[in-house]
Protein backbone atom coordinates (compact mmCIF):
# COMPACT_ATOMS: atom_id res chain seq x y z
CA UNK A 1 37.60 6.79 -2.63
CA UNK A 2 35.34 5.18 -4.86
CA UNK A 3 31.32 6.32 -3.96
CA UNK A 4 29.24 3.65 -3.76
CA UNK A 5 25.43 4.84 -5.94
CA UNK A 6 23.53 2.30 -4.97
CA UNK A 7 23.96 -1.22 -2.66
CA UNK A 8 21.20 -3.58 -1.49
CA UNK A 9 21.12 -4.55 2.56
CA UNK A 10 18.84 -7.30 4.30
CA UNK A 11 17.90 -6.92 8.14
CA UNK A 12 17.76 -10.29 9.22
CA UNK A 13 15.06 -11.92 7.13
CA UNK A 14 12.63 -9.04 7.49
CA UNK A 15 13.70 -5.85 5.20
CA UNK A 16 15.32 -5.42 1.95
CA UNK A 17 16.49 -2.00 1.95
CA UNK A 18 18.31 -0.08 -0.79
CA UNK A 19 21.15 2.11 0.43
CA UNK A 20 23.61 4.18 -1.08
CA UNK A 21 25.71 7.82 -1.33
CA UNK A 22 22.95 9.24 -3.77
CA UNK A 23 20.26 7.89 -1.21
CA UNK A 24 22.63 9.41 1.54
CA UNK A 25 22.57 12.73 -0.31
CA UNK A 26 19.13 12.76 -0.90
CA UNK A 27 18.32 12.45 3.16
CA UNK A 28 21.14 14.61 4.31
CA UNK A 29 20.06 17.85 1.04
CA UNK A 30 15.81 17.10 1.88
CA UNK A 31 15.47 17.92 5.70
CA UNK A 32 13.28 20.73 6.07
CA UNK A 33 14.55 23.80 7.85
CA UNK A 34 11.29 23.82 10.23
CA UNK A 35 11.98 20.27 11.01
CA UNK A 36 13.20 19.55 14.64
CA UNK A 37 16.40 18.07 15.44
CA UNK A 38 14.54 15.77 17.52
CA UNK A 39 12.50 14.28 14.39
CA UNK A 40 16.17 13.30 13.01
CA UNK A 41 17.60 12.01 15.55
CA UNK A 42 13.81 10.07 16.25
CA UNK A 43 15.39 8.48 12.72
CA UNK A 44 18.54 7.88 13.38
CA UNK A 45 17.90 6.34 16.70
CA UNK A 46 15.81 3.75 14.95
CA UNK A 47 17.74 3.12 12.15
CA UNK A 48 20.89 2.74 14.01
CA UNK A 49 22.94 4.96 11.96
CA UNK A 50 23.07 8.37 10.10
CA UNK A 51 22.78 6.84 6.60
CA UNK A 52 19.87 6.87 5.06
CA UNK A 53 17.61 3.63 2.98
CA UNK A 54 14.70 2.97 0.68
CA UNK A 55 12.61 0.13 1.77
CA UNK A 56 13.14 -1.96 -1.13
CA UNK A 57 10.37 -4.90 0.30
CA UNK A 58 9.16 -4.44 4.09
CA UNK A 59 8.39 -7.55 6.52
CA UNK A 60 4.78 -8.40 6.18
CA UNK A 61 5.97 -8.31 1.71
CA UNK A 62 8.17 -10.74 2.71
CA UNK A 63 6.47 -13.54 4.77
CA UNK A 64 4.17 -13.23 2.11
CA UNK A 65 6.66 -13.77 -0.68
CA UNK A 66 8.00 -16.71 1.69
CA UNK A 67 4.93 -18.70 3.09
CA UNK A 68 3.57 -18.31 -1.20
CA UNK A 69 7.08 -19.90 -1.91
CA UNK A 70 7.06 -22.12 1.01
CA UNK A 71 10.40 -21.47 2.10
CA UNK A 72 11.01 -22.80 5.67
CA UNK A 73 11.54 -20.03 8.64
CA UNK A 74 14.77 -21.43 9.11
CA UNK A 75 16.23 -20.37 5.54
CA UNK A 76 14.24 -17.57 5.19
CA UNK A 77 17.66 -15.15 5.78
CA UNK A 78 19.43 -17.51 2.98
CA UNK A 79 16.80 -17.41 0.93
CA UNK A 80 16.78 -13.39 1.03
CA UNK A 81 19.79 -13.28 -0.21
CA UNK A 82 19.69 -15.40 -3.46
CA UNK A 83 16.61 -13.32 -4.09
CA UNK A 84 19.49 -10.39 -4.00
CA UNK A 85 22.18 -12.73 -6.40
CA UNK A 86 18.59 -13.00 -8.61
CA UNK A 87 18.42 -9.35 -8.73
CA UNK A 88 21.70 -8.82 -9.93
CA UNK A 89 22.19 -11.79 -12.37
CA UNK A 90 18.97 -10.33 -13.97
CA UNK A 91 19.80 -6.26 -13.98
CA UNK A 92 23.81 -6.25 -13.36
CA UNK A 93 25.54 -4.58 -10.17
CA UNK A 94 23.60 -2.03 -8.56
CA UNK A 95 26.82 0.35 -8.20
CA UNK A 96 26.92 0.50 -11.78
CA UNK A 97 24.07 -1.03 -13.87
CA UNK A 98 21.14 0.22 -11.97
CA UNK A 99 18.94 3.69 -12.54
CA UNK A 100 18.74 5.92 -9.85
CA UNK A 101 16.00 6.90 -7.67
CA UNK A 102 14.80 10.57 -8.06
CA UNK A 103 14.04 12.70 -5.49
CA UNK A 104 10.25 13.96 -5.85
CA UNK A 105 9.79 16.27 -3.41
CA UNK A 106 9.43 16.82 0.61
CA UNK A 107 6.44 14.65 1.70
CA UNK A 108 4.64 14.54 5.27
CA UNK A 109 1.83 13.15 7.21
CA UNK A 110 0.72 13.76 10.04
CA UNK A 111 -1.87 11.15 11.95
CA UNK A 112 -3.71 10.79 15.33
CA UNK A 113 -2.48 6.91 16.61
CA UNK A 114 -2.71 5.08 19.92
CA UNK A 115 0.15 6.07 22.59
CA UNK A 116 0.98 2.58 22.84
CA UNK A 117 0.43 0.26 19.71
CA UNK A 118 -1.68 -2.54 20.08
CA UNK A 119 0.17 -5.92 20.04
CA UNK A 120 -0.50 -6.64 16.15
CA UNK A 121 0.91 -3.47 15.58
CA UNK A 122 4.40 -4.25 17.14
CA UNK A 123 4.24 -7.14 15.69
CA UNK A 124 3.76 -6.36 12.36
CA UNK A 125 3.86 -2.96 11.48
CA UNK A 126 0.04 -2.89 11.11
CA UNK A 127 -3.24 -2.77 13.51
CA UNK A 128 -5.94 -4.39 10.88
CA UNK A 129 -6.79 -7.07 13.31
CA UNK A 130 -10.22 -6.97 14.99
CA UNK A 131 -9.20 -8.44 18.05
CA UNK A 132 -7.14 -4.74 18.70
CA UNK A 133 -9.73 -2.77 17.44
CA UNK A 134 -11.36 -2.41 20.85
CA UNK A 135 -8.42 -1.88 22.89
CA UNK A 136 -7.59 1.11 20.45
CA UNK A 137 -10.23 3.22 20.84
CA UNK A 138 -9.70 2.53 24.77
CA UNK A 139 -6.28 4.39 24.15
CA UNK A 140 -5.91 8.37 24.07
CA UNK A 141 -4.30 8.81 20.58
CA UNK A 142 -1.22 11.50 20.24
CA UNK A 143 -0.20 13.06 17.02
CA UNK A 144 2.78 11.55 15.17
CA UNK A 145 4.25 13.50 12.26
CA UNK A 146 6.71 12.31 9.67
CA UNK A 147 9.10 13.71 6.77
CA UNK A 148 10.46 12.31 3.85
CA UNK A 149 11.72 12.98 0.37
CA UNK A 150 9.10 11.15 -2.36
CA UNK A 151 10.72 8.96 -4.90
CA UNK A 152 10.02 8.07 -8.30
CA UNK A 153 12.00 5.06 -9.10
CA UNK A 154 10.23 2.72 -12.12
CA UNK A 155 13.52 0.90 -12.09
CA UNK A 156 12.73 0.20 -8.75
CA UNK A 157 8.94 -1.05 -9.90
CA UNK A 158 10.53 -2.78 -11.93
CA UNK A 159 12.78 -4.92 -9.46
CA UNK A 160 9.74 -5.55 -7.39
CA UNK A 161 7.79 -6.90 -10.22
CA UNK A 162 10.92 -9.63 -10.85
CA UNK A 163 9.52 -11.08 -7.54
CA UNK A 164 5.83 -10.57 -8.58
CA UNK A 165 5.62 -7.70 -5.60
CA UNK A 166 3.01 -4.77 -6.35
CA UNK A 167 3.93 -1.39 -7.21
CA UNK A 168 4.83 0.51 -3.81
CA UNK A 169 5.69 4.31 -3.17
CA UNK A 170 9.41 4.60 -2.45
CA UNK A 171 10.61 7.10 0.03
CA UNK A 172 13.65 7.91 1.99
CA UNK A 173 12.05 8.92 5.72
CA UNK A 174 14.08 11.97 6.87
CA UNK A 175 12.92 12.73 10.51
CA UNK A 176 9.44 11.35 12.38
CA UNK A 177 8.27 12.12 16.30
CA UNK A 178 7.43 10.32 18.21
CA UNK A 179 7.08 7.11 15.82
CA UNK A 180 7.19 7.06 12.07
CA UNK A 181 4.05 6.61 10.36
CA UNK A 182 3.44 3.63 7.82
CA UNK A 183 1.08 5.28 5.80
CA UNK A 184 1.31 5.12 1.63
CA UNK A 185 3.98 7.68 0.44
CA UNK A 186 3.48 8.83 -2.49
CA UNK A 187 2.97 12.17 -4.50
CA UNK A 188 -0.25 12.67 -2.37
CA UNK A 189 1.36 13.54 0.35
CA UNK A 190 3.96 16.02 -1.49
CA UNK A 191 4.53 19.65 0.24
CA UNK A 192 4.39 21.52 -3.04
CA UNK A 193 4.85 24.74 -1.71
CA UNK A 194 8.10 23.13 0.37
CA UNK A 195 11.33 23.81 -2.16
CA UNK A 196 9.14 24.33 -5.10
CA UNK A 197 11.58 25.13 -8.48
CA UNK A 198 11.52 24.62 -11.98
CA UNK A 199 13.07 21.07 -12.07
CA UNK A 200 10.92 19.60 -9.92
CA UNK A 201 7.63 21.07 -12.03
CA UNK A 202 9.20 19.64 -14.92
CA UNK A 203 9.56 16.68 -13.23
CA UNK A 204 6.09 16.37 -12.19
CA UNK A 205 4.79 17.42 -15.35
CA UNK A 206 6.68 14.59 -16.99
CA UNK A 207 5.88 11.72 -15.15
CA UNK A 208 2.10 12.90 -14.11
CA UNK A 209 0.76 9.95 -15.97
CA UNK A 210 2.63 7.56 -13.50
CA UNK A 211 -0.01 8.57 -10.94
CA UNK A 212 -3.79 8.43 -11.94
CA UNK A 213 -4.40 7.29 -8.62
CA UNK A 214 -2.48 10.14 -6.85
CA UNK A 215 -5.31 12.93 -7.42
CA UNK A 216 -4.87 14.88 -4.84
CA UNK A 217 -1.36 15.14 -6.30
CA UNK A 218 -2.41 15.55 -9.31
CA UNK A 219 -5.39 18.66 -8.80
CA UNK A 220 -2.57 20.40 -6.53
CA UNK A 221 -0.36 20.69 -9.66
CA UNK A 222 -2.89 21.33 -11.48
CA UNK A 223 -3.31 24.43 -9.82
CA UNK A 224 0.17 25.65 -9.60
CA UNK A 225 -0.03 25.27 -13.60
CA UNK A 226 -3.09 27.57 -13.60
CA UNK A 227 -1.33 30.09 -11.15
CA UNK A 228 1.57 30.10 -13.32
CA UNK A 229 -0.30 30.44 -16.51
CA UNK A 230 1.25 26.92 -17.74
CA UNK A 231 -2.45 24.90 -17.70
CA UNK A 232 -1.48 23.35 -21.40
CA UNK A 233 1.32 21.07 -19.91
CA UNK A 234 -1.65 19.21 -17.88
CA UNK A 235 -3.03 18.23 -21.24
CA UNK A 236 -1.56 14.58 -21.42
CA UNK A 237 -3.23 14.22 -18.09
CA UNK A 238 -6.23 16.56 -17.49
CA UNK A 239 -8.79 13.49 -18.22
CA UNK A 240 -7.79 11.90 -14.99
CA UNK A 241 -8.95 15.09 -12.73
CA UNK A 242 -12.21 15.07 -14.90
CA UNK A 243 -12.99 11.61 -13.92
CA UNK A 244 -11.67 11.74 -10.33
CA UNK A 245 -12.03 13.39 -6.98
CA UNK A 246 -9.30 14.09 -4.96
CA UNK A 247 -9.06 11.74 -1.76
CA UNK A 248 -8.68 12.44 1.80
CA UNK A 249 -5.42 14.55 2.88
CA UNK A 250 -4.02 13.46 5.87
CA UNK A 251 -0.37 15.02 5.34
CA UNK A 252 -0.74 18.67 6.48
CA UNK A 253 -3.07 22.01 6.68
CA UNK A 254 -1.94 24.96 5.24
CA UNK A 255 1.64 23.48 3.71
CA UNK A 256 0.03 21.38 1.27
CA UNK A 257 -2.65 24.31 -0.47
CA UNK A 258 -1.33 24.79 -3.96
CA UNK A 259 1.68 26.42 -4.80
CA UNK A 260 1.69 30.34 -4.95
């Protein structure tokens, strides 16, 4: 049977997802071996199956994209998919045409949030409103933890930018508990010392310059370069740690100290 790399998948009118048997291997081959079972099947519970996706453009992108456009509620779903027909007219059939995502890595945060989300929040994936703010400090916050593999897909970037949508960091989730956390992504949040190996160095090494905001990505490998005796290949880069300071870490404690 044919495999299928890459397909693109709308959820009503509110998610554009990317899905796929190399997105499929990249979830099933990146679950961490101290992961719980229950963080999976947290995933797969929500999800509604055992594939895995990449958020290609999440709700909140998307009424934006819409009310900006002023396409009515009522052909919103239509309208998502002759943005997908766009997509393909414009860079060919994603089973064949398309670049692949690349798995960067094991990422995780971990986050103190209310027990029970405020009502913006189950809304609309987010809690900026002011009106929750006072009900959430009312609320005893629990610790939610997610995984995920860290993508680097500028094919991807560059799909998003068709529809004049920022840059976002990809990732396929691979297990959460209790809820998944909606947090940036990226190469921040990377467990270097999690499956380190050559290729992915390499990897980081050569696309380091993606990521000048990513410095606490960027100082970690930093120091796996020194510990290796390998500083030279942060030469294309090195003037971004000397004019930055790494932010705050909010993916782990001791997993995320530099590789050794």
């Amino acid at each position: 049977m044919e495999t299928k790399r890459l397909d693109l998948v709308v959820a009503g009118s509110r998610y554009l997802s990317i899905v796929g048997d190399c997105i499929d291997t990249i979830g099933r081959n990146g679950k961490p071996a101290t992961m719980p079972l229950s963080y999976h099947q947290n995933r797969v519970d929500r999800d509604k199956s055992n594939c895995y996706h990449i958020t290609f453009a999440h709700n909140l992108e998307l009424k934006k994209y819409m009310n900006e456009h002023d396409i009515p509620k009522k052909q919103r779903s239509k309208h998502l998919w002759k943005m997908i027909k766009s997509l393909v007219e414009n860079f060919g059939d994603p089973s064949q045409d398309w670049e692949l995502p690349v798995d960067f890595g094991l990422g995780r945060l971990e986050e103190k949030l209310p027990e029970i989300a405020p009502t913006n929040e189950k809304e609309n994936g987010t809690n900026n409103k002011e009106d929750d703010s006072t009900m959430t400090q009312q609320q005893p916050l629990k610790t939610h933890v997610s995984y995920f593999r860290v993508i680097h897909w500028p094919f991807g970037q560059k799909l998003r930018a068709h529809f004049g949508l920022p840059p976002t960091h990809f990732h396929v989730t691979v297990g959460f508990d209790p809820k998944d956390i909606h947090s940036p992504k990226g190469p921040n949040t990377l467990l270097l010392k999690d499956g380190l190996n050559e290729n992915l160095i390499q990897r980081w090494v050569k696309t380091a310059l993606d990521y000048p905001d990513q410095t606490i990505f960027l100082h970690r490998l930093y120091d796996c370069l020194i510990l290796s005796d390998r500083k030279e290949l942060a030469e294309p880069w090195l003037h971004l740690l000397q004019t930055s300071t790494p932010q705050i870490d909010r993916s782990s404690s001791e997993e995320t100290s530099p590789c050794t």
